[in-house]
C-alpha atoms as a PDB file:
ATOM      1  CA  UNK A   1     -50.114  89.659  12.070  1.00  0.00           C
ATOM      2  CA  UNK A   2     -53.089  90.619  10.746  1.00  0.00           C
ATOM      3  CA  UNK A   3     -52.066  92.898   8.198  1.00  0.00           C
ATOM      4  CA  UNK A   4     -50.125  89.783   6.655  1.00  0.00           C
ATOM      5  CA  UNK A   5     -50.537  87.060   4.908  1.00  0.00           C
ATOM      6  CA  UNK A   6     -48.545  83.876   5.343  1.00  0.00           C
ATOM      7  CA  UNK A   7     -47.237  81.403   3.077  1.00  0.00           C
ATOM      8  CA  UNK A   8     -49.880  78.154   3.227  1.00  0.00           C
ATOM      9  CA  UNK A   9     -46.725  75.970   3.543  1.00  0.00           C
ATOM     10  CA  UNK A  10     -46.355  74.644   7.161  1.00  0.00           C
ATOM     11  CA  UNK A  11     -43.649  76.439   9.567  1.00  0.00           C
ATOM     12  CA  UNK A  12     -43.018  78.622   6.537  1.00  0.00           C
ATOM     13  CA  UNK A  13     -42.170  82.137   8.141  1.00  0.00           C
ATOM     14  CA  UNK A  14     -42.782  84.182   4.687  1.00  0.00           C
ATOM     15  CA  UNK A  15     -45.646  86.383   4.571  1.00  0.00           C
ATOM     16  CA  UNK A  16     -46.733  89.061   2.381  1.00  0.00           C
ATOM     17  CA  UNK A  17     -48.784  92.140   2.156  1.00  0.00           C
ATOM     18  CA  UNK A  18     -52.800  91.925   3.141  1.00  0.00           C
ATOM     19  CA  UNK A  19     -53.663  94.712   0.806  1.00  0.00           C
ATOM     20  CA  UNK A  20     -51.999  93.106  -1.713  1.00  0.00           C
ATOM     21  CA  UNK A  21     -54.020  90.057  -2.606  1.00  0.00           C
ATOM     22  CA  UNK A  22     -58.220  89.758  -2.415  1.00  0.00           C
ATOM     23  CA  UNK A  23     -59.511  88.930   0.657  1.00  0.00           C
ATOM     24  CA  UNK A  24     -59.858  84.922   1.632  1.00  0.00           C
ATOM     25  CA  UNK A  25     -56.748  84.125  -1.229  1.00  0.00           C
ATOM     26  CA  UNK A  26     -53.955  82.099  -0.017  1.00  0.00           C
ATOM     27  CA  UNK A  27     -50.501  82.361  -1.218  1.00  0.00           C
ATOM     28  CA  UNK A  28     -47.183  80.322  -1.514  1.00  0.00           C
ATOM     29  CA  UNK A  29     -44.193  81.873  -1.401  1.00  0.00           C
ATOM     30  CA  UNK A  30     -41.274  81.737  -4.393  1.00  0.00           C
ATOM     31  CA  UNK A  31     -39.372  79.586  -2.719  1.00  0.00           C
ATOM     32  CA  UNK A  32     -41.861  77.023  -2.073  1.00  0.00           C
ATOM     33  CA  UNK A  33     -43.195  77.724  -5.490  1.00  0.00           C
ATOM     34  CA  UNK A  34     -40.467  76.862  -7.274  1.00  0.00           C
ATOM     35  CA  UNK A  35     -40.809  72.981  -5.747  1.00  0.00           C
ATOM     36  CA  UNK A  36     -43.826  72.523  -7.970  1.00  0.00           C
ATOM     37  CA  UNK A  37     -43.341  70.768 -11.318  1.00  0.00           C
ATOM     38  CA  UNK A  38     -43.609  73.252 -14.280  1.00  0.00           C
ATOM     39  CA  UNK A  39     -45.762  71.071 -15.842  1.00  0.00           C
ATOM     40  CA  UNK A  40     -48.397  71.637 -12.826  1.00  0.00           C
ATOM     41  CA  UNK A  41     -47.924  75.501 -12.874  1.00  0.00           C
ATOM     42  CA  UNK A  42     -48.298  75.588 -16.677  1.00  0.00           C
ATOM     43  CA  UNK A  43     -51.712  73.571 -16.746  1.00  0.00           C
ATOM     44  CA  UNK A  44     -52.460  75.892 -13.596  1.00  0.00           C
ATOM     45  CA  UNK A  45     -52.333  79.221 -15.670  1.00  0.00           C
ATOM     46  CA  UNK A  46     -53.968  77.637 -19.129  1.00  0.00           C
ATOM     47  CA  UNK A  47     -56.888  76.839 -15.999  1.00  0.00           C
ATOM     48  CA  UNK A  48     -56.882  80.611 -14.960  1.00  0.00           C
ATOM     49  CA  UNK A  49     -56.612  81.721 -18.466  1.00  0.00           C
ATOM     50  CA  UNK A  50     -59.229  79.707 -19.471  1.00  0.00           C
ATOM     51  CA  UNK A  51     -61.536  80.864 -16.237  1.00  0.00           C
ATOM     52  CA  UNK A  52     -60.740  84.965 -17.156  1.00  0.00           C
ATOM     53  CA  UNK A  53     -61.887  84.134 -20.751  1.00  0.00           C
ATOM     54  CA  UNK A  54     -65.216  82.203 -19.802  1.00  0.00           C
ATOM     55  CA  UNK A  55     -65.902  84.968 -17.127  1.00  0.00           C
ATOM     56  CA  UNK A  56     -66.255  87.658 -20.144  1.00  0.00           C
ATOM     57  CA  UNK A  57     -67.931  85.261 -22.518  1.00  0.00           C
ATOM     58  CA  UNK A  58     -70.838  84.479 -19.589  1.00  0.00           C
ATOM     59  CA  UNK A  59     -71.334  88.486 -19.305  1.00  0.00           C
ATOM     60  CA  UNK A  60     -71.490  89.189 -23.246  1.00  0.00           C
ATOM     61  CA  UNK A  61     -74.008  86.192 -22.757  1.00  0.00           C
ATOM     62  CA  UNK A  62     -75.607  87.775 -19.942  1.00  0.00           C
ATOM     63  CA  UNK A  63     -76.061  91.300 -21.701  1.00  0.00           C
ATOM     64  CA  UNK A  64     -77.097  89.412 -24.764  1.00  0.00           C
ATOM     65  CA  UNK A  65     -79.990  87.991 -22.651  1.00  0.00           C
ATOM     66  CA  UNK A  66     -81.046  91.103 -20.865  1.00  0.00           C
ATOM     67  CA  UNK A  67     -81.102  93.227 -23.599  1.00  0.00           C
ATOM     68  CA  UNK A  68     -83.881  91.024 -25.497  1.00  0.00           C
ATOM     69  CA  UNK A  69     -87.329  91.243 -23.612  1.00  0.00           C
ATOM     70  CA  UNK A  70     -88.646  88.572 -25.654  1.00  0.00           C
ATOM     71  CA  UNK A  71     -86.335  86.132 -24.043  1.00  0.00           C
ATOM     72  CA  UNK A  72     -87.011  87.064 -20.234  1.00  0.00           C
ATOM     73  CA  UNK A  73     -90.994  85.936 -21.480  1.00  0.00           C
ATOM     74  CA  UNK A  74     -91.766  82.426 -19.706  1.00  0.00           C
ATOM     75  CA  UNK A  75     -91.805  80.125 -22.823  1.00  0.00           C
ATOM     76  CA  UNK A  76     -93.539  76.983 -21.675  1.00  0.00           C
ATOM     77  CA  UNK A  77     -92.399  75.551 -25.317  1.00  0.00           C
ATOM     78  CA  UNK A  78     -88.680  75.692 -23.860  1.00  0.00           C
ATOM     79  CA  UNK A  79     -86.300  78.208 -23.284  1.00  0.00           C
ATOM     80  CA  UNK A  80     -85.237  81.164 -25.573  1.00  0.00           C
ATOM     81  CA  UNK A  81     -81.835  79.968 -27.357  1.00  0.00           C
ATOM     82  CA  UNK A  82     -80.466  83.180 -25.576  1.00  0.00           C
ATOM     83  CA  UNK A  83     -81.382  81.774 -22.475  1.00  0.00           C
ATOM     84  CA  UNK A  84     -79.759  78.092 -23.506  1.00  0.00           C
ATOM     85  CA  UNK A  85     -76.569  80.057 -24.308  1.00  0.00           C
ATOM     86  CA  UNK A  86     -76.366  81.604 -21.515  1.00  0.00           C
ATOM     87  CA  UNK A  87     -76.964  78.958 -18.944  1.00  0.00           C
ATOM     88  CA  UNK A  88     -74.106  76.953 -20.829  1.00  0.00           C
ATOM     89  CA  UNK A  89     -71.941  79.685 -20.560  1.00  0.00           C
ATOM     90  CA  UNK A  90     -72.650  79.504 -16.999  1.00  0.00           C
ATOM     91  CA  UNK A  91     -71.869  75.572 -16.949  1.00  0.00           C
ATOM     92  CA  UNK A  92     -68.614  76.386 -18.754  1.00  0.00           C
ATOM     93  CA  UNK A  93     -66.986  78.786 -16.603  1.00  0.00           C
ATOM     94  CA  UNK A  94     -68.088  76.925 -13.456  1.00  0.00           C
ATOM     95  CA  UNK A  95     -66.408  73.865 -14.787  1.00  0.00           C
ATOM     96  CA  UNK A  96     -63.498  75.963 -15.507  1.00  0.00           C
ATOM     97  CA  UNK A  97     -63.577  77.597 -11.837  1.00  0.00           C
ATOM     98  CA  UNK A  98     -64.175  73.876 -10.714  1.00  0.00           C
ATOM     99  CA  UNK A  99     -60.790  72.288 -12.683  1.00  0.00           C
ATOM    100  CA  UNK A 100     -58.605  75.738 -11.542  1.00  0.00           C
ATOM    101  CA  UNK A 101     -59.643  75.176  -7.924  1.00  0.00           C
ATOM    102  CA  UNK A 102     -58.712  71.337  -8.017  1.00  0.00           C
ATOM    103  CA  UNK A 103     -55.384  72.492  -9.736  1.00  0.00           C
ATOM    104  CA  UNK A 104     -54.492  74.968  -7.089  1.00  0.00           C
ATOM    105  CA  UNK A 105     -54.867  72.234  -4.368  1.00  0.00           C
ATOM    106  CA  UNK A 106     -52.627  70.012  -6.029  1.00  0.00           C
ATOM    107  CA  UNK A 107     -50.467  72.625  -6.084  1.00  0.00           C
ATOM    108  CA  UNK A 108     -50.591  73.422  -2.434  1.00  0.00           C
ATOM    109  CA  UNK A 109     -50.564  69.328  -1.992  1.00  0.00           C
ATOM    110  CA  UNK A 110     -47.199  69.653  -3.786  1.00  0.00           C
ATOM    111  CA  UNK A 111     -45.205  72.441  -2.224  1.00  0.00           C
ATOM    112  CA  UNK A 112     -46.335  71.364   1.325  1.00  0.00           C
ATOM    113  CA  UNK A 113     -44.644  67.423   0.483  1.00  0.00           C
ATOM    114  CA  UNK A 114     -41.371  69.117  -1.423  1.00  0.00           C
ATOM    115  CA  UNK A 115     -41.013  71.363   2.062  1.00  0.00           C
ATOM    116  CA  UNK A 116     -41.838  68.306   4.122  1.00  0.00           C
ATOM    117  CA  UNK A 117     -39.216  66.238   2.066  1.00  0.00           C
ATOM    118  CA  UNK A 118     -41.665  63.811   0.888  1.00  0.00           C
ATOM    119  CA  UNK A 119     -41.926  64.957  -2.770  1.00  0.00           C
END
Protein backbone atom coordinates (compact mmCIF):
# COMPACT_ATOMS: atom_id res chain seq x y z
CA UNK A 1 0.00 0.00 0.00
CA UNK A 2 2.39 2.23 -0.93
CA UNK A 3 0.53 4.49 -2.97
CA UNK A 4 -1.62 5.16 0.31
CA UNK A 5 -1.61 6.76 3.16
CA UNK A 6 -3.21 5.52 6.35
CA UNK A 7 -5.01 7.11 9.04
CA UNK A 8 -2.28 7.54 12.19
CA UNK A 9 -5.08 6.14 14.43
CA UNK A 10 -4.27 2.50 15.46
CA UNK A 11 -6.22 -0.49 13.56
CA UNK A 12 -7.85 2.35 11.65
CA UNK A 13 -8.36 0.81 8.04
CA UNK A 14 -8.91 4.42 6.27
CA UNK A 15 -6.34 5.55 4.00
CA UNK A 16 -6.10 8.14 1.48
CA UNK A 17 -4.37 9.19 -1.63
CA UNK A 18 -0.24 9.46 -1.61
CA UNK A 19 -0.26 12.13 -4.22
CA UNK A 20 -2.52 13.91 -2.37
CA UNK A 21 -0.70 15.16 0.68
CA UNK A 22 3.37 16.23 0.84
CA UNK A 23 5.56 13.65 1.38
CA UNK A 24 6.40 12.55 5.29
CA UNK A 25 2.62 14.27 6.40
CA UNK A 26 0.42 12.13 8.40
CA UNK A 27 -3.24 12.25 8.34
CA UNK A 28 -6.38 11.38 10.49
CA UNK A 29 -9.28 10.47 9.02
CA UNK A 30 -12.95 12.42 9.48
CA UNK A 31 -14.15 10.11 11.54
CA UNK A 32 -11.45 10.07 13.97
CA UNK A 33 -11.24 13.77 13.51
CA UNK A 34 -14.33 14.58 14.60
CA UNK A 35 -13.34 12.97 18.33
CA UNK A 36 -11.11 15.97 18.88
CA UNK A 37 -12.49 18.88 20.91
CA UNK A 38 -13.25 21.95 18.67
CA UNK A 39 -11.55 23.93 20.91
CA UNK A 40 -8.17 21.91 20.02
CA UNK A 41 -8.84 22.07 16.19
CA UNK A 42 -9.62 25.81 16.40
CA UNK A 43 -6.29 26.77 18.32
CA UNK A 44 -4.75 24.16 15.73
CA UNK A 45 -5.67 26.32 12.58
CA UNK A 46 -5.07 30.00 14.40
CA UNK A 47 -1.30 27.85 14.85
CA UNK A 48 -1.19 27.12 11.01
CA UNK A 49 -2.56 30.45 10.20
CA UNK A 50 -0.26 32.06 12.21
CA UNK A 51 2.84 29.76 10.73
CA UNK A 52 1.60 30.68 6.74
CA UNK A 53 1.65 34.39 7.83
CA UNK A 54 5.21 34.36 9.58
CA UNK A 55 6.52 32.21 6.59
CA UNK A 56 5.81 35.37 4.14
CA UNK A 57 6.82 37.97 6.67
CA UNK A 58 10.51 36.02 7.13
CA UNK A 59 10.86 36.17 3.10
CA UNK A 60 9.79 40.01 2.72
CA UNK A 61 12.49 40.11 5.59
CA UNK A 62 14.78 38.02 3.74
CA UNK A 63 14.50 40.08 0.36
CA UNK A 64 14.66 43.17 2.46
CA UNK A 65 18.13 41.94 3.62
CA UNK A 66 19.51 40.78 0.34
CA UNK A 67 18.63 43.54 -1.55
CA UNK A 68 20.82 46.04 0.72
CA UNK A 69 24.66 45.30 0.25
CA UNK A 70 25.44 47.46 3.03
CA UNK A 71 23.85 45.06 5.40
CA UNK A 72 25.59 41.71 4.14
CA UNK A 73 29.07 44.02 5.25
CA UNK A 74 30.52 42.33 8.59
CA UNK A 75 29.74 45.15 11.13
CA UNK A 76 31.90 44.37 14.12
CA UNK A 77 29.79 47.39 15.87
CA UNK A 78 26.68 44.88 15.72
CA UNK A 79 24.45 43.79 13.24
CA UNK A 80 22.60 45.84 10.51
CA UNK A 81 18.89 46.42 11.94
CA UNK A 82 17.95 44.54 8.63
CA UNK A 83 19.83 41.77 9.76
CA UNK A 84 18.16 42.01 13.56
CA UNK A 85 14.78 41.94 11.76
CA UNK A 86 15.35 39.33 9.99
CA UNK A 87 16.83 36.88 12.40
CA UNK A 88 13.64 37.67 14.64
CA UNK A 89 11.52 36.95 11.96
CA UNK A 90 13.27 33.76 11.83
CA UNK A 91 12.75 33.21 15.76
CA UNK A 92 9.06 33.99 15.19
CA UNK A 93 8.03 31.62 12.67
CA UNK A 94 10.12 28.84 14.24
CA UNK A 95 8.28 29.38 17.44
CA UNK A 96 5.19 29.33 15.50
CA UNK A 97 6.28 25.98 13.57
CA UNK A 98 7.38 24.83 17.17
CA UNK A 99 3.64 25.57 19.01
CA UNK A 100 1.73 24.06 15.54
CA UNK A 101 3.83 20.90 15.78
CA UNK A 102 3.11 20.44 19.64
CA UNK A 103 -0.63 21.15 18.72
CA UNK A 104 -0.82 18.53 16.06
CA UNK A 105 0.50 15.87 18.56
CA UNK A 106 -2.02 16.62 20.97
CA UNK A 107 -4.23 16.19 18.43
CA UNK A 108 -3.05 12.82 17.34
CA UNK A 109 -2.74 12.11 21.38
CA UNK A 110 -6.50 12.81 21.30
CA UNK A 111 -8.07 10.92 18.45
CA UNK A 112 -5.87 7.81 19.21
CA UNK A 113 -7.53 7.83 23.25
CA UNK A 114 -11.31 8.76 21.81
CA UNK A 115 -10.72 5.50 19.30
CA UNK A 116 -9.16 3.58 22.16
CA UNK A 117 -12.17 4.60 24.46
CA UNK A 118 -10.06 6.29 26.90
CA UNK A 119 -10.97 9.93 26.05
Amino acid sequence: MPDRLPCIVPFCRRTVPADRTPAGWEIICAAHWRAVPTALKAARRRAKATVRRLAAEDEAARLRFLACPEAQVFRPDGMHPLEAARLHAVHRLVSAENRNARLWRICKRRATEAAGGIG
